[in-house]
Protein backbone atom coordinates (compact mmCIF):
# COMPACT_ATOMS: atom_id res chain seq x y z
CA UNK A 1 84.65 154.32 119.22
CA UNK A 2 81.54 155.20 120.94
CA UNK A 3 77.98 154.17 120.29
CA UNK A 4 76.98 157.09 118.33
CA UNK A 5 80.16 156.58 115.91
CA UNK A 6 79.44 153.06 116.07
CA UNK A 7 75.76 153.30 115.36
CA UNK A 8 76.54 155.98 112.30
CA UNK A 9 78.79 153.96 111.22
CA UNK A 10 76.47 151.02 110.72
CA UNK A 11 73.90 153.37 109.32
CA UNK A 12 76.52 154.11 106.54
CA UNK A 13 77.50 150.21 106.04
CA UNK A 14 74.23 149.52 105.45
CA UNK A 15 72.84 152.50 103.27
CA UNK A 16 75.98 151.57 101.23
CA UNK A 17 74.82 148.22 100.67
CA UNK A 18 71.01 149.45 99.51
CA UNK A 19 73.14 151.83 97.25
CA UNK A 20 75.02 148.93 95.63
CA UNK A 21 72.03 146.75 95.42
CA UNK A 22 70.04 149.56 94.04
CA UNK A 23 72.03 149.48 90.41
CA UNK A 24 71.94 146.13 88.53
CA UNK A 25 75.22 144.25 87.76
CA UNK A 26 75.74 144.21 84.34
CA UNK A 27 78.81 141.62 83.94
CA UNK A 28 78.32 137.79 83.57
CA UNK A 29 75.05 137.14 83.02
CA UNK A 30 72.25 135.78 80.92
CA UNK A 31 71.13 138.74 77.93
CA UNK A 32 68.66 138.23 75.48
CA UNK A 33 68.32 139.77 71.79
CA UNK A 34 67.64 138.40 68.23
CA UNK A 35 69.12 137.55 65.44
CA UNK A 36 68.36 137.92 61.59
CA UNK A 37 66.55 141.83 62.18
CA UNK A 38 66.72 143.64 58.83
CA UNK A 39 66.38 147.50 58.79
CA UNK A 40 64.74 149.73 56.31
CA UNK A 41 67.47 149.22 53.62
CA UNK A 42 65.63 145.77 52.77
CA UNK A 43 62.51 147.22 52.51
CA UNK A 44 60.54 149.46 49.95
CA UNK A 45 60.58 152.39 51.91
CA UNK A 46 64.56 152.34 52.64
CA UNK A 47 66.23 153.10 55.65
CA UNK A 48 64.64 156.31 56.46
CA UNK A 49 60.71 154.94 56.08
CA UNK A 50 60.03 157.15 52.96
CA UNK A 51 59.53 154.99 49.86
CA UNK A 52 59.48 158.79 48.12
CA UNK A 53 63.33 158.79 48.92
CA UNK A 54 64.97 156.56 46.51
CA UNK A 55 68.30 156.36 47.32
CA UNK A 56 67.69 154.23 50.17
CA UNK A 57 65.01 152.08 49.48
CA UNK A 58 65.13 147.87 48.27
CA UNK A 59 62.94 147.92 45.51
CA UNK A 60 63.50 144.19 45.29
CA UNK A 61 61.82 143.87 48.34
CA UNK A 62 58.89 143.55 46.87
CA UNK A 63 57.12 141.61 49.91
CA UNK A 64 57.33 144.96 52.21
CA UNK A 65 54.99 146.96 50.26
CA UNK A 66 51.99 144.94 51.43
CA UNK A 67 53.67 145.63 54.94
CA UNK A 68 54.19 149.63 54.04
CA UNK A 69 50.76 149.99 52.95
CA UNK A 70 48.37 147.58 55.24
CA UNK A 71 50.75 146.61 58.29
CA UNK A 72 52.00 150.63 58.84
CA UNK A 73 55.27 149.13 58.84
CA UNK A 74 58.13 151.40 56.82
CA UNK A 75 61.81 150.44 57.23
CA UNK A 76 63.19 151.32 60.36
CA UNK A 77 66.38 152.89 61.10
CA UNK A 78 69.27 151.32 63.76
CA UNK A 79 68.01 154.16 66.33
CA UNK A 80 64.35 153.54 66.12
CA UNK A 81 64.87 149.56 66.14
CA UNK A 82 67.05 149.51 69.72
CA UNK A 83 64.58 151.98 71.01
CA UNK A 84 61.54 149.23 70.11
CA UNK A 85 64.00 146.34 71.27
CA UNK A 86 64.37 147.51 74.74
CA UNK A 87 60.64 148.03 75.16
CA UNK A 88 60.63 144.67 74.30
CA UNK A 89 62.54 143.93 77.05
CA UNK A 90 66.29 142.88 74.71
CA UNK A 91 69.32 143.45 75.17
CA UNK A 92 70.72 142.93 71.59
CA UNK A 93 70.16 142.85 68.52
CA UNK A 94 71.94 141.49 65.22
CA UNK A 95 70.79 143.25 62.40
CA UNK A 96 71.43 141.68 58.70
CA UNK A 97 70.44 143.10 55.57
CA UNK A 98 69.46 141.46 52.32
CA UNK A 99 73.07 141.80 50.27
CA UNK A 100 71.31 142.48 47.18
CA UNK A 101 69.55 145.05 48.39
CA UNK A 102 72.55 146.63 50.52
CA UNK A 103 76.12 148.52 48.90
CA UNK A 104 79.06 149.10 50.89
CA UNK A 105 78.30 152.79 51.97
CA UNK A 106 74.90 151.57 53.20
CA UNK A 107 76.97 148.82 55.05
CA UNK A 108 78.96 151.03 56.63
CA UNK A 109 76.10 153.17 57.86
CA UNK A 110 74.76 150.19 58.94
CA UNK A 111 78.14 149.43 61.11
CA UNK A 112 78.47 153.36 62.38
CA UNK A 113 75.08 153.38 63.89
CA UNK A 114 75.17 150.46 65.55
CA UNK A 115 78.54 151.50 66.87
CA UNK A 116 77.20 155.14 68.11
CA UNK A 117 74.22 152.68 69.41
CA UNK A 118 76.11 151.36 71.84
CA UNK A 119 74.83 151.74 75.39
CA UNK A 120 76.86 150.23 78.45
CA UNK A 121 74.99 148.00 80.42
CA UNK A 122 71.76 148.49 78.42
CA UNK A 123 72.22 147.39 74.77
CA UNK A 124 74.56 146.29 72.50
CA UNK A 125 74.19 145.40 68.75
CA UNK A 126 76.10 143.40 65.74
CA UNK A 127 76.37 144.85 62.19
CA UNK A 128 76.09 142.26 59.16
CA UNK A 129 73.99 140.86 56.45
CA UNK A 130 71.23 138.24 54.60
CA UNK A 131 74.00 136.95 51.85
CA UNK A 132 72.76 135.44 49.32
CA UNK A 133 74.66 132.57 47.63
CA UNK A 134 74.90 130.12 44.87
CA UNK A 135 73.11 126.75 46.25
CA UNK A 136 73.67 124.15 43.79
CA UNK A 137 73.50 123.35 39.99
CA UNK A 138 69.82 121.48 41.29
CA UNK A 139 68.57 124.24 43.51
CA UNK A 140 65.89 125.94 41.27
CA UNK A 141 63.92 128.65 43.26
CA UNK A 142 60.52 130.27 41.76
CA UNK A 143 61.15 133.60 42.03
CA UNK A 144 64.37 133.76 39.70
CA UNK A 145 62.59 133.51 36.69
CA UNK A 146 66.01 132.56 35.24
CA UNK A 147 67.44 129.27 33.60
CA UNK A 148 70.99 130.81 34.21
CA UNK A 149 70.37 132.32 37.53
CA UNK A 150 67.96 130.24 39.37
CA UNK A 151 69.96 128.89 42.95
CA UNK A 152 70.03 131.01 45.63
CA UNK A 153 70.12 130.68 49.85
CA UNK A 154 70.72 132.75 52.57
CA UNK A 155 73.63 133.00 55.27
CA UNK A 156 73.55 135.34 57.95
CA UNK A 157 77.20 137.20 58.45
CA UNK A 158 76.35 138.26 61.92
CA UNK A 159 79.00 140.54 63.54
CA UNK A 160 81.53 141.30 59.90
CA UNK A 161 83.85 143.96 60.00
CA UNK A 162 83.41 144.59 56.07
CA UNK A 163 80.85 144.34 53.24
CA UNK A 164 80.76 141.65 51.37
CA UNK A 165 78.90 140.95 48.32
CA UNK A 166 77.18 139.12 45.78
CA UNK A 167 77.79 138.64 42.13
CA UNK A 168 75.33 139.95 40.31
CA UNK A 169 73.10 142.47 42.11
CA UNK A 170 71.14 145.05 42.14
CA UNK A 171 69.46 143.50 39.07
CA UNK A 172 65.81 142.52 38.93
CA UNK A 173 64.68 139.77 39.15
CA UNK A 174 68.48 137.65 38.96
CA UNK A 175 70.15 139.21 41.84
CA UNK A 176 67.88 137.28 44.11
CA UNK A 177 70.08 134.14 42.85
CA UNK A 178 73.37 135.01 42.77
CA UNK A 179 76.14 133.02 41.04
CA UNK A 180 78.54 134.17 43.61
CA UNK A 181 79.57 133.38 46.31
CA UNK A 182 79.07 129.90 47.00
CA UNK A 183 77.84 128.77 50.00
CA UNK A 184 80.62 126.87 51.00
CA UNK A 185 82.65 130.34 50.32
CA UNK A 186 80.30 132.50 51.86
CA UNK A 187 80.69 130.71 55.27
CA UNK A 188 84.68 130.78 54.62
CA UNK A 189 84.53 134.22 54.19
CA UNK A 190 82.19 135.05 57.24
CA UNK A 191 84.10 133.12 59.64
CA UNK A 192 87.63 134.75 57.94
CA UNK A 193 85.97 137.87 58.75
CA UNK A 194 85.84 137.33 62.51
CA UNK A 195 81.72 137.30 62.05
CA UNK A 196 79.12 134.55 62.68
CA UNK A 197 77.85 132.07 59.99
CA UNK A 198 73.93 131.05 60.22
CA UNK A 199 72.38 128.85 57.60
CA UNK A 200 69.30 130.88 57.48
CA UNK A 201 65.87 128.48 57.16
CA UNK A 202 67.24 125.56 55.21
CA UNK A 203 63.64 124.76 54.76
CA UNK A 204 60.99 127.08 53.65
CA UNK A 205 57.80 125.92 51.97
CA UNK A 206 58.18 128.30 48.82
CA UNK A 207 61.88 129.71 48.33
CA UNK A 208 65.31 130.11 49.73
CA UNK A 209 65.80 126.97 50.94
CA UNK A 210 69.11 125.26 51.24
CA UNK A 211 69.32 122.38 48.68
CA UNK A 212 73.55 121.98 49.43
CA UNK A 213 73.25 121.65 53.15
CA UNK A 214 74.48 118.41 53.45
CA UNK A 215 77.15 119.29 50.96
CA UNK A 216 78.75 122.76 53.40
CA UNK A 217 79.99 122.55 56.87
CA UNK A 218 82.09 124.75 58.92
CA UNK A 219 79.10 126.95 59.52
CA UNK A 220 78.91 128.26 63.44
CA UNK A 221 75.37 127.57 63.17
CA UNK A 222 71.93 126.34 62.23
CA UNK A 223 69.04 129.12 62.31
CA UNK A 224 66.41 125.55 63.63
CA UNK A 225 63.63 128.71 64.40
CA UNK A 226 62.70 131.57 61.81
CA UNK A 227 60.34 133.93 62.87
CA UNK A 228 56.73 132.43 64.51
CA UNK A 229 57.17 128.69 64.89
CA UNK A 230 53.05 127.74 64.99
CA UNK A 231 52.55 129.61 61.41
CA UNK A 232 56.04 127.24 60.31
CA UNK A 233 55.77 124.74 62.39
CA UNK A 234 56.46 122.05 59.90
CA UNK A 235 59.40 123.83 58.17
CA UNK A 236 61.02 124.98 61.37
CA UNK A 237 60.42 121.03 62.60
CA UNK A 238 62.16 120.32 59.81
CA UNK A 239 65.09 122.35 60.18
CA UNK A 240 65.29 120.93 63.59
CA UNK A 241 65.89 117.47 62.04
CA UNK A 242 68.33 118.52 59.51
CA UNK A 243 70.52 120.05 62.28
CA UNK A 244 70.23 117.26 64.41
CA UNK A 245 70.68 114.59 61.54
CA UNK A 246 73.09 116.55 59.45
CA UNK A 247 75.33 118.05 61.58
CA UNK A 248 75.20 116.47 65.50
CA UNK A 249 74.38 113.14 64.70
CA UNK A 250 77.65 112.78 61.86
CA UNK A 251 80.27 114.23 64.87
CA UNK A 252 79.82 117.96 63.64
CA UNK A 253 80.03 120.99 66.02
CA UNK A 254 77.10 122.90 64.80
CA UNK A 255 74.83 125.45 66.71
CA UNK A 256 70.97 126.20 66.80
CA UNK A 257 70.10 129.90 66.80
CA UNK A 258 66.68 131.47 66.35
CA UNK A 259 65.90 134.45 63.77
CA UNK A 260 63.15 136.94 63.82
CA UNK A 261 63.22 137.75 60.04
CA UNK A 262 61.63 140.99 60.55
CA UNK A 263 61.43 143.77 57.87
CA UNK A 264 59.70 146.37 59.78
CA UNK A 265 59.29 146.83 63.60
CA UNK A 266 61.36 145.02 65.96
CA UNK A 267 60.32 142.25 67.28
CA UNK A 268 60.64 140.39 70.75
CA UNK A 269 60.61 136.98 69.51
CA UNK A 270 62.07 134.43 69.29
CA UNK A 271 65.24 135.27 70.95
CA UNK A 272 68.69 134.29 71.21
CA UNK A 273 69.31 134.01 74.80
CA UNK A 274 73.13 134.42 75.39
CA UNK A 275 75.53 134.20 78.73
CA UNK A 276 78.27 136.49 78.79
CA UNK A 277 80.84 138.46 80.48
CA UNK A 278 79.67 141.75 79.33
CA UNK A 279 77.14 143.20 77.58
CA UNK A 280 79.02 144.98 74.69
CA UNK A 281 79.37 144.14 70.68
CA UNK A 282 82.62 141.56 71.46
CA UNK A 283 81.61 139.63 74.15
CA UNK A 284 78.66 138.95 72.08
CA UNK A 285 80.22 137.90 69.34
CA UNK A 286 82.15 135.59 71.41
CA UNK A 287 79.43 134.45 73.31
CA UNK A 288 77.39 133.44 70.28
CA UNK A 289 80.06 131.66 68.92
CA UNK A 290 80.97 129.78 71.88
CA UNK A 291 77.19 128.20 71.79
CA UNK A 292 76.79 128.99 75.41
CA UNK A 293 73.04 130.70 74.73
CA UNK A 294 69.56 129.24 73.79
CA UNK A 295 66.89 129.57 70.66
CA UNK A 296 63.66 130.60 72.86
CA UNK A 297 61.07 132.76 74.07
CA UNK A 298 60.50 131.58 77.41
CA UNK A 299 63.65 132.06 79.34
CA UNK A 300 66.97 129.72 79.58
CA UNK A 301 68.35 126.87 80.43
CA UNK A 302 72.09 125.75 80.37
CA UNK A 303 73.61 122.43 80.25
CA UNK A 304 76.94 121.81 82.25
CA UNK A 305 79.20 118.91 83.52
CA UNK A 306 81.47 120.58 86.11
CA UNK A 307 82.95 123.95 84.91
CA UNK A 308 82.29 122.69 81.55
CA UNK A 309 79.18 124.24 79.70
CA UNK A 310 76.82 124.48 76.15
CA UNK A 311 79.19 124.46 73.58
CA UNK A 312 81.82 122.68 75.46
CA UNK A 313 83.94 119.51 74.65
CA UNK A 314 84.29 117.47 77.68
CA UNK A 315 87.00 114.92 77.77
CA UNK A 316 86.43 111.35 79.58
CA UNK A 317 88.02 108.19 79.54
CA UNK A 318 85.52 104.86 78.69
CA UNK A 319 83.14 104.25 81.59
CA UNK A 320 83.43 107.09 83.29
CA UNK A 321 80.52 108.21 85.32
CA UNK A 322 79.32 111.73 84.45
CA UNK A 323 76.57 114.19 86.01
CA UNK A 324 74.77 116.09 84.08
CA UNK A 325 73.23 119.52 85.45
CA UNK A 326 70.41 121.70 84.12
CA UNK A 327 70.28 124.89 85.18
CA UNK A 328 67.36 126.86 84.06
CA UNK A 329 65.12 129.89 85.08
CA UNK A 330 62.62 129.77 82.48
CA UNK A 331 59.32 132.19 82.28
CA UNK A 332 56.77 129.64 82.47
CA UNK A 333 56.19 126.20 83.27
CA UNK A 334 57.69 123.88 80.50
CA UNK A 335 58.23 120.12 80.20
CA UNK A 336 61.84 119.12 79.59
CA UNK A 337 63.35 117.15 77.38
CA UNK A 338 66.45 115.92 77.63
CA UNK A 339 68.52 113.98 74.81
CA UNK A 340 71.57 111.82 74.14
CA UNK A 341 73.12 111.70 71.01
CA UNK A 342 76.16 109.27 69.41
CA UNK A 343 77.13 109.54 66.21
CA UNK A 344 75.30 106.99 63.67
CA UNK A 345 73.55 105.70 66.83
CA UNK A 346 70.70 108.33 66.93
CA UNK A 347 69.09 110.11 69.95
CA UNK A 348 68.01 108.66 73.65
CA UNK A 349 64.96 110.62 74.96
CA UNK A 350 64.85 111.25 78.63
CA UNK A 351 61.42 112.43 79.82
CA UNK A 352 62.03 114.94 82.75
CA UNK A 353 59.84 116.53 85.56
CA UNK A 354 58.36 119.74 84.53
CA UNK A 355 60.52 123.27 85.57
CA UNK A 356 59.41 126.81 86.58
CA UNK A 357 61.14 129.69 87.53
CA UNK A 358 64.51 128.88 88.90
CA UNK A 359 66.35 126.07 89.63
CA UNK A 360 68.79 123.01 88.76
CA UNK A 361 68.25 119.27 87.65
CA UNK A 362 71.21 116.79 87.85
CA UNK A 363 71.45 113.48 86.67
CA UNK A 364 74.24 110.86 86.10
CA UNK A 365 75.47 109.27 83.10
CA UNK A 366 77.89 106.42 82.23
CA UNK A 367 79.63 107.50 78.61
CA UNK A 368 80.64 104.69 76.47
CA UNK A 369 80.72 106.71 73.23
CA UNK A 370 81.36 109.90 71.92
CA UNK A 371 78.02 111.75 73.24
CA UNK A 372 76.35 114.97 73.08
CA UNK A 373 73.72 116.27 75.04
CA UNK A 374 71.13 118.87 74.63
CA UNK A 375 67.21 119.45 75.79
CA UNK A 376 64.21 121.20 74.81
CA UNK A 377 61.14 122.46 76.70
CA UNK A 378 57.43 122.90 75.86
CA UNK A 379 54.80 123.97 77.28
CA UNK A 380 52.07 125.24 74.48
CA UNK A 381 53.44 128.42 72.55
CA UNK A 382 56.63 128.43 75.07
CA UNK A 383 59.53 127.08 73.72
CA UNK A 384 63.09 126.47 74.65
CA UNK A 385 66.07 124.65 72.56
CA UNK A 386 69.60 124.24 74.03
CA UNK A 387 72.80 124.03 72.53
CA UNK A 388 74.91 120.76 72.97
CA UNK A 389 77.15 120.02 75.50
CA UNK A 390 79.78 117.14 73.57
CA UNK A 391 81.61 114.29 76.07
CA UNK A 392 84.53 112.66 74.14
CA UNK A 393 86.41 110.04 75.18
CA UNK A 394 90.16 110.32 75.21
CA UNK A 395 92.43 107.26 74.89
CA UNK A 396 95.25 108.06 78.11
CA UNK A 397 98.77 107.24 76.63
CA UNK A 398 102.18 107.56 78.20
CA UNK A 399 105.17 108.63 75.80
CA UNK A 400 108.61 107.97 76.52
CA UNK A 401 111.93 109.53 75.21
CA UNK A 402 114.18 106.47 74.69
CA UNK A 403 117.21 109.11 73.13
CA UNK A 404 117.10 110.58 69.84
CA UNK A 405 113.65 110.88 69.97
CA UNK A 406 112.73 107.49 69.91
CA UNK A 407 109.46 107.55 71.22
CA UNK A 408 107.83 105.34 72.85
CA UNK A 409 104.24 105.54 73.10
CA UNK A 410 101.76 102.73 75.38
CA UNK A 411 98.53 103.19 75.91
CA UNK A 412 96.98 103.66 79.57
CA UNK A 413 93.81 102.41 79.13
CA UNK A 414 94.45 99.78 76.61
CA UNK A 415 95.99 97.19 76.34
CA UNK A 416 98.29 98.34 73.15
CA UNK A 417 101.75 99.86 72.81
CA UNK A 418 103.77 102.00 69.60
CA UNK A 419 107.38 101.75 69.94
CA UNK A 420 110.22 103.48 67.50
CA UNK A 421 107.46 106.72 66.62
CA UNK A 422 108.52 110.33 66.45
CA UNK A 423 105.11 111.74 67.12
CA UNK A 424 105.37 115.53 65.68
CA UNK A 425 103.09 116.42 68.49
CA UNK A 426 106.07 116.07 70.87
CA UNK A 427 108.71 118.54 68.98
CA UNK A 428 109.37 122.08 69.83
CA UNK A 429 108.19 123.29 73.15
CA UNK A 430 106.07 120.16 74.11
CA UNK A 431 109.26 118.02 73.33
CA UNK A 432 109.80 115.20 76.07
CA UNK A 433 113.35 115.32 77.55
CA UNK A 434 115.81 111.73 76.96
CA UNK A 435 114.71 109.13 80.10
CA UNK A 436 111.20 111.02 80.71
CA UNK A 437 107.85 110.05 80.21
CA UNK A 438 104.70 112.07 79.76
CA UNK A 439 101.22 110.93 80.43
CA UNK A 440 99.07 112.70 78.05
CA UNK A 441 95.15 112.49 76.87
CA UNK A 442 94.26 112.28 73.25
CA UNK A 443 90.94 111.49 71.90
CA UNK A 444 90.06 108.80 70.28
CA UNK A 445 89.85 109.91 66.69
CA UNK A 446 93.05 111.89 66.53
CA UNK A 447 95.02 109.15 68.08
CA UNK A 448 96.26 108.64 64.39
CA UNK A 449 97.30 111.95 63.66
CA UNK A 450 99.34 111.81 67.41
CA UNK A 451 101.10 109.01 65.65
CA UNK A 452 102.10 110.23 62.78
């Protein structure tokens, strides 16, 4: 080759690469978007902004007239919401209307825009609602106006394939407190439904709180921040706490998402932020149900041990020496901090250096308990909460096939030993040949049900 081939030929190398690095990658990568966005059909000017129209308007929505009228704020439709949303600078959105202001045609409409929405790359968005449910023979909220139908809460169905209602509606002023579904049946039916279960602001200073939260579980997640924390900053502390106490602290797997609660225009925060593969309606469904993403308005940060990450279960045996990383790229300067949680044994605060822009924070940890770990980050109006990373310590066991399946099982790291069991984990395809042994991990807690 001579130098004028070779020379061109570098020429085109290189122009290649400034043509590749021109266009953004959109595959793994950090997105954010919000949760809890209503459209027009739960407000009083309906899904096409024109309270005039009838047919599409929530006139149980009281609350959005003021906002028709003195905000300039009429329902919006799916279009006109992603168009605000990305001059907000999001991703995604997750849009969930009030179920006893939406039918199942208005569902659907819902679910086909958001579907013609879609935009590779660019923006992608979940269809769903604001269910209301039965909350307890105790729960008595103000605006029922009913001794028969006075409980009522809200779960987010984020990401549903198909409507589901609410027993009775479209009746003023009881449909607001339904007597079905429960709550405990709502998130059943959510999660049967492939979609995403949020207790929505189990505390609120006037109505739809959650009086039966300690009494459901099985939820994907807690919504800890609803709309502007400073102008709820004790309810939205509060719901903090119940998470934490309620749900992390008693062993549960239990995430922390953020909702804007917006009736009108979109709004940029707070966010969900969210790591995934790809930016399109599945992967964020998985992704928010993996808890791999953080409740904020100031950037990320993710927690990982190894290849292990937010969300994650990783397995140790007693004493085993952990590091803990922090990756983060946040917006502004923010304070971290960092906690350690065991069940029934409370939280251990770690006070960390302050963080800006990019970068990673390691530190090591001996686990002698079942743990969890998760952080948070201030700095003034700039917030940041994490999902949990879990560390659970596994009991190593060895299992040997005597013949006939007489199994004997000896622990590893204990000094115990289980002879003459026929462990049902050990049938079918995981069934230990005569003479063999297996060395196999189990954690604590099910080492009973291994035994059986």
């Amino acid at each position: 080759m001579n130098k004028n081939k070779k020379r061109t030929a570098l020429i085109l190398i290189l122009l290649g690469i400034i043509i590749l690095n021109a266009y953004p990658s959109f595959g793994a990568n950090w997105y954010k978007g919000t949760l809890h966005t209503h459209t027009g059909f739960s407000t009083y000017s309906g899904y096409d902004g024109n309270p005039d129209t009838d047919e599409d308007d929530c006139l149980l929505e009281l609350v959005t007239i003021y906002d028709y009228y003195f905000h300039n704020q009429p329902g919006k439709n799916i279009s006109q919401l992603k168009q605000q949303a990305l001059g907000l600078g999001l991703k995604w959105q997750s849009f969930e209307d009030h179920s006893y202001c939406l039918d199942s045609s208005e569902f659907q409409t819902v679910k086909t825009d958001c579907i013609n929405a879609q935009q590779n790359g660019t923006y992608t968005c979940l269809a769903g609602e604001e269910l209301s449910v039965y909350d307890g023979l105790f729960d008595k909220e103000s605006l029922c106006f009913n001794e028969v139908f006075k409980s009522g809460a809200h779960i987010g169905a984020n990401g549903i394939s198909s409507y589901q209602s609410q027993s009775p509606t479209g009746i003023f002023p009881i449909s607001y407190c339904p007597i079905s579904p429960t709550a405990q049946n709502a998130i059943k039916n959510i999660n049967n439904d492939n979609g995403i279960s949020i207790i929505h602001h189990p505390v609120t200073p006037l109505v739809w709180d959650m009086d039966s939260f300690e009494y459901v579980s099985g939820e994907t997640g807690v919504e800890v921040w609803n709309g502007d924390w400073d102008n709820s900053l004790i309810y939205n502390q509060k719901a903090l706490e119940l998470w934490k106490n309620l749900r992390l602290l008693k062993g549960m797997k239990s995430f922390a998402f953020s909702g804007t609660d917006s009736h009108g225009d979109a709004v940029g925060e707070p966010y969900q932020n969210v790591y995934l593969n790809s930016l399109d309606s599945n992967s964020l469904n998985t992704g928010l149900k993996s808890g791999r993403s953080v409740a904020s308005n100031n950037g990320w940060i993710d927690l990982s041990i190894g290849d292990k990450h937010m969300g994650d279960v990783v397995y140790v045996v007693e004493g085993d020496e952990i590091t803990l990383n922090m990756g983060y790229d946040v917006d502004s300067q923010c304070y971290p901090l960092l906690y350690e949680g065991g069940i029934k044994s409370g939280e251990i605060l770690y006070l960390l250096d302050s963080i800006s822009g990019g970068g990673t924070k390691s530190q090591d940890f001996t686990i002698t308990k079942n743990s969890y770990f998760r952080a948070e980050c201030f700095s003034g109006d700039k917030l940041i909460f994490t999902n949990p990373i879990w560390v659970d310590i596994v009991e190593q066991i060895s299992v040997t096939n005597n013949g006939d399946d007489d199994l004997t099982i000896t622990s590893i790291t204990e000094d115990k030993s289980w002879a003459s069991v026929s462990p049902t984990s050990f049938t079918g395809s995981n069934k230990i040949p005569p003479g063999q042994s297996r060395v196999v991990n189990v954690t604590i807690k099910n080492l009973n049900e291994v035994l059986l």
